[in-house]
Protein backbone atom coordinates (compact mmCIF):
# COMPACT_ATOMS: atom_id res chain seq x y z
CA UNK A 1 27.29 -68.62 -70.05
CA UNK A 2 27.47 -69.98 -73.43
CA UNK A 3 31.22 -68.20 -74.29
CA UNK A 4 32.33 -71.06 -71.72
CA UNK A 5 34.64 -73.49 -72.65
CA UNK A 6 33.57 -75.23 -69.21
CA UNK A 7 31.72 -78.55 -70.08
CA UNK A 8 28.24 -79.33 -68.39
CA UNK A 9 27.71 -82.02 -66.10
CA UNK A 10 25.60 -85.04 -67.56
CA UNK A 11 22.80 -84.63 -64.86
CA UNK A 12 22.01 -81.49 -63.14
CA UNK A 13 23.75 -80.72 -59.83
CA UNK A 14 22.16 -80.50 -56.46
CA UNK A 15 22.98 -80.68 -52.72
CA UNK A 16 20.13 -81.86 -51.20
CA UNK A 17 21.75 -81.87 -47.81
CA UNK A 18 22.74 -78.66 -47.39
CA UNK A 19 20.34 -76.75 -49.41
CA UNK A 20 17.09 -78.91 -49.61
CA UNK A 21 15.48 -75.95 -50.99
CA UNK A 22 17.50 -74.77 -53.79
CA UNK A 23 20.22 -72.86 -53.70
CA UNK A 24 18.74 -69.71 -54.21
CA UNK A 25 15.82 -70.74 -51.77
CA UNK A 26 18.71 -70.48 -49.34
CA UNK A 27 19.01 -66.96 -49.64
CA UNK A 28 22.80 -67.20 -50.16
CA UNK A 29 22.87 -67.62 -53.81
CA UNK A 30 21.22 -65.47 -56.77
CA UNK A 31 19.59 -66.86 -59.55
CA UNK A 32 22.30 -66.70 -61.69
CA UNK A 33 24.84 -68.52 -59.18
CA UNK A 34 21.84 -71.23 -58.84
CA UNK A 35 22.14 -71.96 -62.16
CA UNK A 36 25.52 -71.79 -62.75
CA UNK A 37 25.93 -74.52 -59.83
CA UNK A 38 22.85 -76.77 -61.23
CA UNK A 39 24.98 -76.63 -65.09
CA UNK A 40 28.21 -76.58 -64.02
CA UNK A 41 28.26 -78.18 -60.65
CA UNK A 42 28.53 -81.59 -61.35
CA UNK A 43 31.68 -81.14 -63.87
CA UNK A 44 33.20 -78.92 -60.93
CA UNK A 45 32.74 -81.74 -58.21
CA UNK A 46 34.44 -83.95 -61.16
CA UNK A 47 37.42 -81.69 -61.39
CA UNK A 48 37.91 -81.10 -57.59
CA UNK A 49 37.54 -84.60 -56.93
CA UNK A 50 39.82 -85.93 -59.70
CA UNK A 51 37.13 -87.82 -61.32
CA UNK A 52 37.38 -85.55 -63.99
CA UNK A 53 40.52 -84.48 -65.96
CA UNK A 54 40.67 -81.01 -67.18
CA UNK A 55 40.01 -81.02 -70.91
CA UNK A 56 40.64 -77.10 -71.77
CA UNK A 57 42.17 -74.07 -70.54
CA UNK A 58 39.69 -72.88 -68.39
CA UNK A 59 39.35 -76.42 -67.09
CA UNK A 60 42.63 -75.98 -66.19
CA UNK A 61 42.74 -72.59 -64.71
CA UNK A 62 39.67 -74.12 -62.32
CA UNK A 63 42.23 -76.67 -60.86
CA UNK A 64 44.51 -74.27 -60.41
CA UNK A 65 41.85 -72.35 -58.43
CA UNK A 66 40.37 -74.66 -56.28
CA UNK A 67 44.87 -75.00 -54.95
CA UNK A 68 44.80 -71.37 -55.06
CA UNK A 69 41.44 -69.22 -54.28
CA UNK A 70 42.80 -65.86 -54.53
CA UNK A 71 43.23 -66.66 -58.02
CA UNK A 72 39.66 -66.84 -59.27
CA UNK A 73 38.86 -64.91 -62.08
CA UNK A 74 35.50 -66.23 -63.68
CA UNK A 75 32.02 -66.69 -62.14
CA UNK A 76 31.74 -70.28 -62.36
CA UNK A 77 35.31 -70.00 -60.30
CA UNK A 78 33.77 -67.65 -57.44
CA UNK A 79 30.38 -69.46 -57.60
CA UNK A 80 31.85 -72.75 -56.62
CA UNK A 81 34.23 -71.01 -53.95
CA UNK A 82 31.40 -69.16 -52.64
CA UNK A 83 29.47 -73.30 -53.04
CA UNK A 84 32.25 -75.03 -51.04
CA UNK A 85 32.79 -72.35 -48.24
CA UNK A 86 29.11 -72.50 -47.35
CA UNK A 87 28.41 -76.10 -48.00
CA UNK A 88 31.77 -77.12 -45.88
CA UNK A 89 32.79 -74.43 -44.11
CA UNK A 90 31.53 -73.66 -40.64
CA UNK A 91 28.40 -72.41 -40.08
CA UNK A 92 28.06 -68.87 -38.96
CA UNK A 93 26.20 -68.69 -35.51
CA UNK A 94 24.75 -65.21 -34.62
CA UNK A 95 23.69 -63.87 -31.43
CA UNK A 96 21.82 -61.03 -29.97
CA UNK A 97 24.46 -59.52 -27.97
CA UNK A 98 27.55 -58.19 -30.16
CA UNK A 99 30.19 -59.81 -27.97
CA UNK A 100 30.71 -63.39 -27.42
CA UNK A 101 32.20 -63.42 -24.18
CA UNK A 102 31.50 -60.25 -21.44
CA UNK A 103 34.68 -58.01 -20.81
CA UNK A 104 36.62 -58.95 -17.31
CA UNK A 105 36.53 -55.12 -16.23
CA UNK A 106 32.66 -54.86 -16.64
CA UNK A 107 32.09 -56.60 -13.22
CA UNK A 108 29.13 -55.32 -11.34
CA UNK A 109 29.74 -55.25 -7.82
CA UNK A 110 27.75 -52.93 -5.07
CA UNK A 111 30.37 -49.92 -4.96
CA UNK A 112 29.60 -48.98 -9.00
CA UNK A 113 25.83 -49.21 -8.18
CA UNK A 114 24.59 -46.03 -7.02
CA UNK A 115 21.71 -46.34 -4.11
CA UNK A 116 19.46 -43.18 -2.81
CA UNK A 117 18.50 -42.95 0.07
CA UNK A 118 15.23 -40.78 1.53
């Protein structure tokens, strides 16, 4: 990452609410993103917040982003996407069964069970 013209943060980023652990402890980030986010992170949170005023062109092109995701281009942009939608977004919930709710015409009723009789 040191072709960036992305400045780092002055302390190293971490969200210890949502990932405790690490964010590659999580299991939803490599080790590559995790540092990335720990680097960059805090500058990010700068920018998105407005604490921060973009300095360069990439900077820049970040802001631009964060108004506009289908416009990432770098890592650092997709890592922080990737950051905010699991950080803020909702959480998944996953069940056992592959529906969520059981189809109306799948009623059981005593005519579609079939009995024998001796």
């Amino acid at each position: 990452m040191s072709d960036t013209q992305f400045r780092h943060g002055k302390k190293r980023f971490y969200d210890n609410t949502k990932f405790p652990r690490g964010f590659a402890k999580s299991g939803d980030f490599t080790l590559a993103e995790e540092e990335i986010l720990m680097l960059y992170g805090d500058t990010m949170l700068g920018l998105e917040s407005g604490e921060i005023i973009a300095d360069n062109s990439e900077e820049k092109h970040f802001v631009k982003v964060l108004e506009n995701p289908g416009k990432a281009k770098t890592k650092l942009e997709r890592v922080w996407l990737k950051y905010v939608q699991l950080a803020r977004g909702r959480k998944r919930f996953h069940t056992l069964n592959g529906r969520s709710k059981p189809d109306a015409t799948e009623d059981y009723s005593e005519d579609s069970v079939l009995v024998e009789e001796d």
